[in-house]
Protein backbone atom coordinates (compact mmCIF):
# COMPACT_ATOMS: atom_id res chain seq x y z
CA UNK A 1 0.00 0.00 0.00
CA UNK A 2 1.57 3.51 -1.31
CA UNK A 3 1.20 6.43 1.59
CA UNK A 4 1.15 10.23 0.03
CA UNK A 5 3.73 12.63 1.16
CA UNK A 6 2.83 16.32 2.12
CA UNK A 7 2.81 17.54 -1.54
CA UNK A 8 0.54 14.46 -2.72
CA UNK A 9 2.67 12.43 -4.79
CA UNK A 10 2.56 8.77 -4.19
CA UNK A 11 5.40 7.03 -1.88
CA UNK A 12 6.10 3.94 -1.77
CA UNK A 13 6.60 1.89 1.33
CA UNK A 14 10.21 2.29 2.21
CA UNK A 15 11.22 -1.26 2.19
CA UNK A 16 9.82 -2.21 -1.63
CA UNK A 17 11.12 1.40 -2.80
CA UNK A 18 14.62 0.12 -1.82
CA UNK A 19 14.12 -3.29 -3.76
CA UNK A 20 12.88 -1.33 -6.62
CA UNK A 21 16.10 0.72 -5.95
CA UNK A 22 18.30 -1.91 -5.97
CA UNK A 23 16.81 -3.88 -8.54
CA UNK A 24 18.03 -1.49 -11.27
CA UNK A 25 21.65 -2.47 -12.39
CA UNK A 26 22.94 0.64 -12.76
CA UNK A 27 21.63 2.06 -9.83
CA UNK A 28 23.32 -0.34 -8.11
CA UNK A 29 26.86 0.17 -9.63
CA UNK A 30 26.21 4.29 -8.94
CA UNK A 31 25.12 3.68 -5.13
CA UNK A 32 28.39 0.98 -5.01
CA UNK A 33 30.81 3.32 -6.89
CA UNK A 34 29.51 6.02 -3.99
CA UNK A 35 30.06 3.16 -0.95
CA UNK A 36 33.68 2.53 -2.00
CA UNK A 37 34.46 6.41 -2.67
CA UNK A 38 33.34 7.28 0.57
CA UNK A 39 35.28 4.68 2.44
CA UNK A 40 38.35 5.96 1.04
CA UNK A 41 37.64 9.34 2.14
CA UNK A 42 36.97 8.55 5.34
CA UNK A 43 39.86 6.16 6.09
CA UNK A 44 42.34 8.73 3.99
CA UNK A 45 41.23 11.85 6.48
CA UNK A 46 41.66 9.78 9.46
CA UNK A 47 45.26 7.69 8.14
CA UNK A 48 46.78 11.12 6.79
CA UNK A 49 46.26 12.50 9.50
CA UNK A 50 47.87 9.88 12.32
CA UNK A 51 50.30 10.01 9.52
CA UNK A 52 51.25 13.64 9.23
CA UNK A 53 51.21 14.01 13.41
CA UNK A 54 53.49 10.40 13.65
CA UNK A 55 56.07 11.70 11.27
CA UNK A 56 56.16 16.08 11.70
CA UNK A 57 54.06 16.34 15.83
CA UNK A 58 52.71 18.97 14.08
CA UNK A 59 48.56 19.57 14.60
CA UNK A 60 48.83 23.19 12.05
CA UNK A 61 50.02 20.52 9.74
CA UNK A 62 47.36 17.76 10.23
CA UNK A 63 44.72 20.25 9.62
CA UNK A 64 46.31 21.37 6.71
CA UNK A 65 46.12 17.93 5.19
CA UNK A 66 42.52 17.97 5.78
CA UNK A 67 42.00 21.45 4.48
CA UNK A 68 43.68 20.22 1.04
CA UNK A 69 41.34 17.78 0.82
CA UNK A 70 38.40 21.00 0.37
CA UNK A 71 40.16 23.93 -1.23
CA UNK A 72 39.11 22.15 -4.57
CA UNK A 73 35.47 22.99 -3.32
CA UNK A 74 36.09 26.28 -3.03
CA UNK A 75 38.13 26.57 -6.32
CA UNK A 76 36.61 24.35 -9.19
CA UNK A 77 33.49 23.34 -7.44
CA UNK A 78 31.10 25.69 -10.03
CA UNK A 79 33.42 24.41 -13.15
CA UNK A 80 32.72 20.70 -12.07
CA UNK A 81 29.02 21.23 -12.26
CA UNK A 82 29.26 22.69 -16.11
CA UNK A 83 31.34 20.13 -17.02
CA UNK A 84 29.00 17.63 -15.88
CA UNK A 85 26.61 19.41 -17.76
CA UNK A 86 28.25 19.60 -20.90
CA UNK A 87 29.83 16.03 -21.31
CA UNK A 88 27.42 13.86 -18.70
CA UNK A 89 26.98 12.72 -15.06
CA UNK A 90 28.83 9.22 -16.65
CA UNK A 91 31.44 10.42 -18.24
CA UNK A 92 32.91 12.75 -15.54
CA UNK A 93 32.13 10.25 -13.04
CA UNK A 94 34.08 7.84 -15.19
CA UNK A 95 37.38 9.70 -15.86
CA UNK A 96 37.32 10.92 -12.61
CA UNK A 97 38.33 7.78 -11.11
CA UNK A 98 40.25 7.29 -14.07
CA UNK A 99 42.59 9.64 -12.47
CA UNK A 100 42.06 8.45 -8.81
CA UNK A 101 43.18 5.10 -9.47
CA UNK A 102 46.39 6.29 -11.62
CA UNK A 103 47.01 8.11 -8.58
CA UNK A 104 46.55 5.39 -5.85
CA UNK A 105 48.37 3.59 -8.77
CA UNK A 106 51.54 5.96 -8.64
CA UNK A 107 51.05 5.98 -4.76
CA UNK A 108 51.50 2.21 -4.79
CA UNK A 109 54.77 2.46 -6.26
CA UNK A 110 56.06 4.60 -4.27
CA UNK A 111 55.34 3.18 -0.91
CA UNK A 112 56.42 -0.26 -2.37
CA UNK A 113 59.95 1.23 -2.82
CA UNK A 114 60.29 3.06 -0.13
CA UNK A 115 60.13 6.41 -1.55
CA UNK A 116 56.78 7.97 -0.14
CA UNK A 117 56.96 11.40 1.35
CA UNK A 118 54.98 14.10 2.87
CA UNK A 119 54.25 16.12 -0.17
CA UNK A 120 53.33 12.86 -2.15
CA UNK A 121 50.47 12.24 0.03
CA UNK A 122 49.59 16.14 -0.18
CA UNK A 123 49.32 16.09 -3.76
CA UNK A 124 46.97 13.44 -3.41
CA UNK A 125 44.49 14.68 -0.82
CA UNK A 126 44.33 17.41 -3.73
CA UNK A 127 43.38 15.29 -6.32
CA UNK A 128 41.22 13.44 -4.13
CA UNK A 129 39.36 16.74 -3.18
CA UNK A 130 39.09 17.18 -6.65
CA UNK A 131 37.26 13.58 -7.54
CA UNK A 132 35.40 14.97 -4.45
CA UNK A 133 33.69 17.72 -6.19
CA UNK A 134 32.13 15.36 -8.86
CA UNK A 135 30.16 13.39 -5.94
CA UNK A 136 27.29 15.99 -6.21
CA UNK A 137 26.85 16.88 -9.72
CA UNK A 138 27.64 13.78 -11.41
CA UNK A 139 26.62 11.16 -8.90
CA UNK A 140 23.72 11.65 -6.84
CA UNK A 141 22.34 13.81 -9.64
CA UNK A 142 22.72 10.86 -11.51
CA UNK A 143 21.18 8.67 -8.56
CA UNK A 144 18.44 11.27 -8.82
CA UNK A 145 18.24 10.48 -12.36
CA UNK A 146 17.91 6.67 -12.82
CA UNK A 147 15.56 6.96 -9.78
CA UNK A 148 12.95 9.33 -11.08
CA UNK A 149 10.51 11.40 -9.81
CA UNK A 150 8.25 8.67 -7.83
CA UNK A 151 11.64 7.18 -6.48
CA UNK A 152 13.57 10.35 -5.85
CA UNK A 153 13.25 10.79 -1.98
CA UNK A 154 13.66 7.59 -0.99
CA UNK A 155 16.75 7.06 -3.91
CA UNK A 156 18.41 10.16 -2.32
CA UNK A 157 17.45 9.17 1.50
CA UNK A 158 19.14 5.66 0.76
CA UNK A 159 22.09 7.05 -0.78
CA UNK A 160 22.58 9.38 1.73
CA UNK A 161 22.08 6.84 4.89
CA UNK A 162 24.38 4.67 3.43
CA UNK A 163 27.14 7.30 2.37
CA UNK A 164 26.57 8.53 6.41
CA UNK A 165 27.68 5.05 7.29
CA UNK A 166 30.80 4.76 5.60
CA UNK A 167 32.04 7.41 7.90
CA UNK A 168 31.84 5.27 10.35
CA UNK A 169 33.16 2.31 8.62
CA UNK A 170 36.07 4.01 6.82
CA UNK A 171 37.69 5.72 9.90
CA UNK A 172 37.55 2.24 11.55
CA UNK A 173 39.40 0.39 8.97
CA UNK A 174 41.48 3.09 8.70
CA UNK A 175 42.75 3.13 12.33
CA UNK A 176 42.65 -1.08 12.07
CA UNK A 177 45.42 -0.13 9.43
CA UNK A 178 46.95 1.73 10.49
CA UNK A 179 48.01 -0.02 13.66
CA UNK A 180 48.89 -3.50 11.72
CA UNK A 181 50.11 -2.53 8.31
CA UNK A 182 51.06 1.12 8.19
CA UNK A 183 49.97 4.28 5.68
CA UNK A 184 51.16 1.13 2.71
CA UNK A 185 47.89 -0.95 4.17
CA UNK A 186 45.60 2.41 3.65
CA UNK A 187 47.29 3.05 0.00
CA UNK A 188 46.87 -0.23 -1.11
CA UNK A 189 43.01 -0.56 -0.04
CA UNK A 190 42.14 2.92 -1.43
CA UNK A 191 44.31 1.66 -4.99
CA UNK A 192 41.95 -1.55 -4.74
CA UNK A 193 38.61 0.58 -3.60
CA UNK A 194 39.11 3.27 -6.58
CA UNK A 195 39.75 0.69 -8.85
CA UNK A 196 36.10 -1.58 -8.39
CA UNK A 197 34.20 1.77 -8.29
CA UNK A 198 36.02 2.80 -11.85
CA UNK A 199 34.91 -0.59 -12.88
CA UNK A 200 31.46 -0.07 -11.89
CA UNK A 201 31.58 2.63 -13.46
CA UNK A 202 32.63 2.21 -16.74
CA UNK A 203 30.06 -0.74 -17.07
CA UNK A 204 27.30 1.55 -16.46
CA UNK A 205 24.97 1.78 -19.50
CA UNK A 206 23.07 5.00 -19.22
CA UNK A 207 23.30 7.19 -22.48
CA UNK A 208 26.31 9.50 -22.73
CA UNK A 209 25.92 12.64 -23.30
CA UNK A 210 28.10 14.45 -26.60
CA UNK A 211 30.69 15.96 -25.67
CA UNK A 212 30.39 19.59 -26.92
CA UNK A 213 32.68 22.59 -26.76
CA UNK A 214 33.22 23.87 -23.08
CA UNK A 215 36.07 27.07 -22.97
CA UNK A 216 34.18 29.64 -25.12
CA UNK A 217 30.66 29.84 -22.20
CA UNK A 218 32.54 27.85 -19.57
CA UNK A 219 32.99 31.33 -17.48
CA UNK A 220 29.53 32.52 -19.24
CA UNK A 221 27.86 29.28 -17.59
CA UNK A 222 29.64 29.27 -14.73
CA UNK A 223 28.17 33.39 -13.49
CA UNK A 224 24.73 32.52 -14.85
CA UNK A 225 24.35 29.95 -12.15
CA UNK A 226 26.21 33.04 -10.00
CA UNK A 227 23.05 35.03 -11.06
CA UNK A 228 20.22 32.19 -10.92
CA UNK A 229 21.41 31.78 -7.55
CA UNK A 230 21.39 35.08 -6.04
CA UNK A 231 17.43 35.32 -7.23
CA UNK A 232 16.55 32.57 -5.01
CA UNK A 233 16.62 33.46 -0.87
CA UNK A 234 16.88 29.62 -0.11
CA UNK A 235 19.42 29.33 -2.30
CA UNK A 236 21.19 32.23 -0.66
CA UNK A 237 20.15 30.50 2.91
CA UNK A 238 21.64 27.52 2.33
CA UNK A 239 24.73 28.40 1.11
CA UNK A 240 25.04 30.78 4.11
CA UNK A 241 24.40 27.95 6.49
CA UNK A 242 26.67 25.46 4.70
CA UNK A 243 29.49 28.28 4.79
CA UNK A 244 29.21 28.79 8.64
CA UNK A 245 29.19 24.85 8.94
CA UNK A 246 32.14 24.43 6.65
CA UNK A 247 34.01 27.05 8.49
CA UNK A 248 33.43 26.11 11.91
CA UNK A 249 31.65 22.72 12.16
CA UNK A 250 33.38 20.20 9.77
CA UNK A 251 36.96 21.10 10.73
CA UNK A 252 36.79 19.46 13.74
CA UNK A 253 37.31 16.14 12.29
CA UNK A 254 40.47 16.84 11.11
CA UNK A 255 41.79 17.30 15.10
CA UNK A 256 40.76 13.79 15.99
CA UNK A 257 44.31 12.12 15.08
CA UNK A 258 45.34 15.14 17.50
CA UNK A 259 43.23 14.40 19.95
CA UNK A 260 43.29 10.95 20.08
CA UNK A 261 47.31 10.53 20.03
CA UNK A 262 48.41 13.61 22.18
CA UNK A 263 45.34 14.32 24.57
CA UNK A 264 43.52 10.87 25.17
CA UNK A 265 47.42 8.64 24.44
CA UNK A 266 45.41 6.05 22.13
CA UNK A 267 46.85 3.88 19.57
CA UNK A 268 46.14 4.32 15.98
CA UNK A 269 43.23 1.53 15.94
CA UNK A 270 42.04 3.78 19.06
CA UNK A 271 41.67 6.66 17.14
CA UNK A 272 39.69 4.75 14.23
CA UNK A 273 37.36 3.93 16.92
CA UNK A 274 37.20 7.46 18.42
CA UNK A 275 36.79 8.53 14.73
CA UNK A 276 34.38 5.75 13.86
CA UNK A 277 32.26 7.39 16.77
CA UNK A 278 31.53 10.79 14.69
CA UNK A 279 30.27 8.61 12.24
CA UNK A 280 27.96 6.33 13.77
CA UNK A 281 26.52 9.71 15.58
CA UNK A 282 26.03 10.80 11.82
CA UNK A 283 24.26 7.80 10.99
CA UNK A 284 22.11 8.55 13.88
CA UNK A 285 21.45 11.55 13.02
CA UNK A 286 20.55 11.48 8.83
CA UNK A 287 18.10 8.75 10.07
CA UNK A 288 16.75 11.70 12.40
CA UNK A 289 16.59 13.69 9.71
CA UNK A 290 14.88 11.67 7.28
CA UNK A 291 11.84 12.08 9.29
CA UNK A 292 11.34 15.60 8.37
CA UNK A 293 8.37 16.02 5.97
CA UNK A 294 7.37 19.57 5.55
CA UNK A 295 9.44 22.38 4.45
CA UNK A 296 9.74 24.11 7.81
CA UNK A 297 11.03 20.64 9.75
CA UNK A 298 13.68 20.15 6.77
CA UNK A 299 14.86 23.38 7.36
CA UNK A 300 14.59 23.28 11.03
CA UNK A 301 17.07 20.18 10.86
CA UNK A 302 19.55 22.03 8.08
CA UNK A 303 20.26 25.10 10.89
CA UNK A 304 20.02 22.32 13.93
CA UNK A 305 22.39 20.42 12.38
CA UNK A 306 24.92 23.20 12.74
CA UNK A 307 24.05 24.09 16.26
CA UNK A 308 24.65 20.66 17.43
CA UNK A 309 27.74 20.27 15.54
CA UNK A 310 29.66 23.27 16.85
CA UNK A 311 28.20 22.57 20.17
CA UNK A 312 30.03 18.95 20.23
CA UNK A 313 33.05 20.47 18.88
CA UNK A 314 32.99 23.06 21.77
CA UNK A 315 32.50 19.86 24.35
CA UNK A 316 35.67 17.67 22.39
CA UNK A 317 37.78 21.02 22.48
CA UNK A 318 37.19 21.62 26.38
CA UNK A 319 37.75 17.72 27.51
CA UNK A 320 40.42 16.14 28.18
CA UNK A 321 39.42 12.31 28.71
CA UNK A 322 37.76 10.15 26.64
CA UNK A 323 34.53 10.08 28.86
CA UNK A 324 33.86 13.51 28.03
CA UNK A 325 35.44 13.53 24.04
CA UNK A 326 33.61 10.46 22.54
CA UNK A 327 30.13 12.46 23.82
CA UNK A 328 31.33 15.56 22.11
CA UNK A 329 32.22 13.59 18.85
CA UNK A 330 29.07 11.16 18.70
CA UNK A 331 26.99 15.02 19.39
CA UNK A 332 29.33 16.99 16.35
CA UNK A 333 28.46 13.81 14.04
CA UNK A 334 25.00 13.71 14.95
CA UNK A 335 25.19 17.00 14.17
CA UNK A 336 26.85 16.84 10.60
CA UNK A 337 24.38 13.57 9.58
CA UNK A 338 21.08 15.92 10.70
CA UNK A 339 22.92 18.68 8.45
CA UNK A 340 23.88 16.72 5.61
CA UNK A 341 20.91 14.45 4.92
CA UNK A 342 18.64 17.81 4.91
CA UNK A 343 21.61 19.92 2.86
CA UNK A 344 20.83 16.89 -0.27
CA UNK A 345 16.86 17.29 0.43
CA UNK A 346 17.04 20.91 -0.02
CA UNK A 347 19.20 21.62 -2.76
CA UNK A 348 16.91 18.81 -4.98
């Protein structure tokens, strides 16, 4: 029996929705490619990071790691959605792993002879924050896509339940890794990870799109979305409120290798766990979120979200043992999941 949703359109129970989901092939290989890419990024945040404080003791330096991993948001994040545009969510999703796995590839190599340094690992975070950017635009638009409209909430709820979780998962068997293996265990499971997804990918058989000239209106394209955007004051909202969460909210995942080695004296497998914890809080709290139906309680979650998130950061940044941290992290990751599964909801 189908229920109705607050605008009227027929929903499907969530159970048979996911079976329908799931029962799509490429579907399947989109929300996969999106499982393994996230547990990458996870583990690689958390493993960098013990890496960068094990080798330099340095915390400016750890966060700097984690801040290369977004300054491709800030730079090419508009130029990634024309380019999907122009040459299709497939095709970018496709050569952007491409490039990920020549780079795990060249990372393999260089740990196997004993030649990996600092900067190597920087100038991957980089290109992985640049793969990062396409996760919007050419993925879940294209989950949105082989969904459609009947599908599309519970597609995108799915996707972004599942995505929560690997935050969880990917700190944990980063920190497992770290402790038995070493940053060559994390290199060689992301090399493996990127490589299935750019399988997956490259098997997918939705329609490409032409490719079609892109430097003459790239720029043009690029401040007419500039424009479209500042017409819209939700548009304007949301971008305010994922600034000041950006800014101040997020970062604080990037001190938990910090926090975990120097403050609290755990191993590296006792960070993953400590790590793991902001994760499963996230989990917790995109499930929370999910239950918002109108417009108001959506929007309600998106700002509460943010609140919660600083406020756990404020709790991890004033303790100092691991009775009063892990609350603070399971509260700032409850805090990013609320924010994140209503960011996707509003922006569709």
């Amino acid at each position: 029996m189908t229920q109705n949703d607050p605008s009227g359109t027929a929903v499907e129970p969530a159970g048979k929705s996911v079976r329908l989901l799931l029962a799509n092939a490429d579907f399947r290989r989109v929300w996969l490619i999106g499982i393994f890419s996230g547990v990458v990024r996870w583990l690689e945040l958390l493993a960098y990071g013990i890496y960068a404080f094990d080798l330099t003791g340095s915390a400016f330096l750890v966060t700097t790691f984690t801040l290369l991993r977004f300054i491709p948001f800030a730079l090419f994040g508009a130029v990634t959605g024309v380019l999907v545009d122009r040459f299709g969510h497939q095709n970018v999703l496709r050569y952007s792993l491409l490039l990920m796995c020549l780079t795990s590839g060249v990372l393999v190599w260089l740990a196997s002879s004993d030649q990996l340094e600092l900067w190597h690992l920087a100038i991957a975070n980089i290109l992985g924050g640049f793969y990062w950017t396409t996760d919007f635009p050419a993925r879940r638009n294209l989950i949105g896509q082989l969904a459609g409209p009947n599908l599309l909430a519970r597609a995108l709820s799915f996707d972004a339940a599942c995505n929560t979780l690997t935050r969880a998962a990917g700190p944990l068997c980063g920190g497992l890794l770290m402790a038995t293996l070493g940053i060559s265990g994390i290199i060689n499971l992301s090399a493996v990870l990127y490589v299935m997804a750019a399988l997956l990918a490259f098997r997918m058989m939705v329609d490409s799109q032409r490719p079609e000239s892109v430097a003459l209106s790239l720029a043009r394209e690029i401040w007419g979305g500039v424009r479209f955007a500042a017409t819209r004051r939700d548009l304007l909202a949301a971008f305010s409120i994922t600034l000041i969460f950006n800014l101040f909210g997020f970062p604080f995942t990037a001190l938990i290798p910090v926090i975990g080695k120097q403050v609290l004296g755990l191993s590296p497998d006792g960070v993953g766990m400590i790590a793991a914890a902001e994760g499963m809080g996230a989990v917790i709290g995109a499930l929370a979120a999910g239950r918002g139906r109108t417009t108001g309680q959506i929007w309600t979650n998106y700002a509460g979200g943010v609140v919660a998130c600083l406020a756990g950061a404020f709790i991890i940044g004033a303790g100092s043992h691991i009775l009063t941290v892990v609350p603070g992290v399971l509260l700032a990751g409850f805090g990013g999941g609320f924010f994140a599964a209503s960011q996707v909801t509003i922006i569709y």
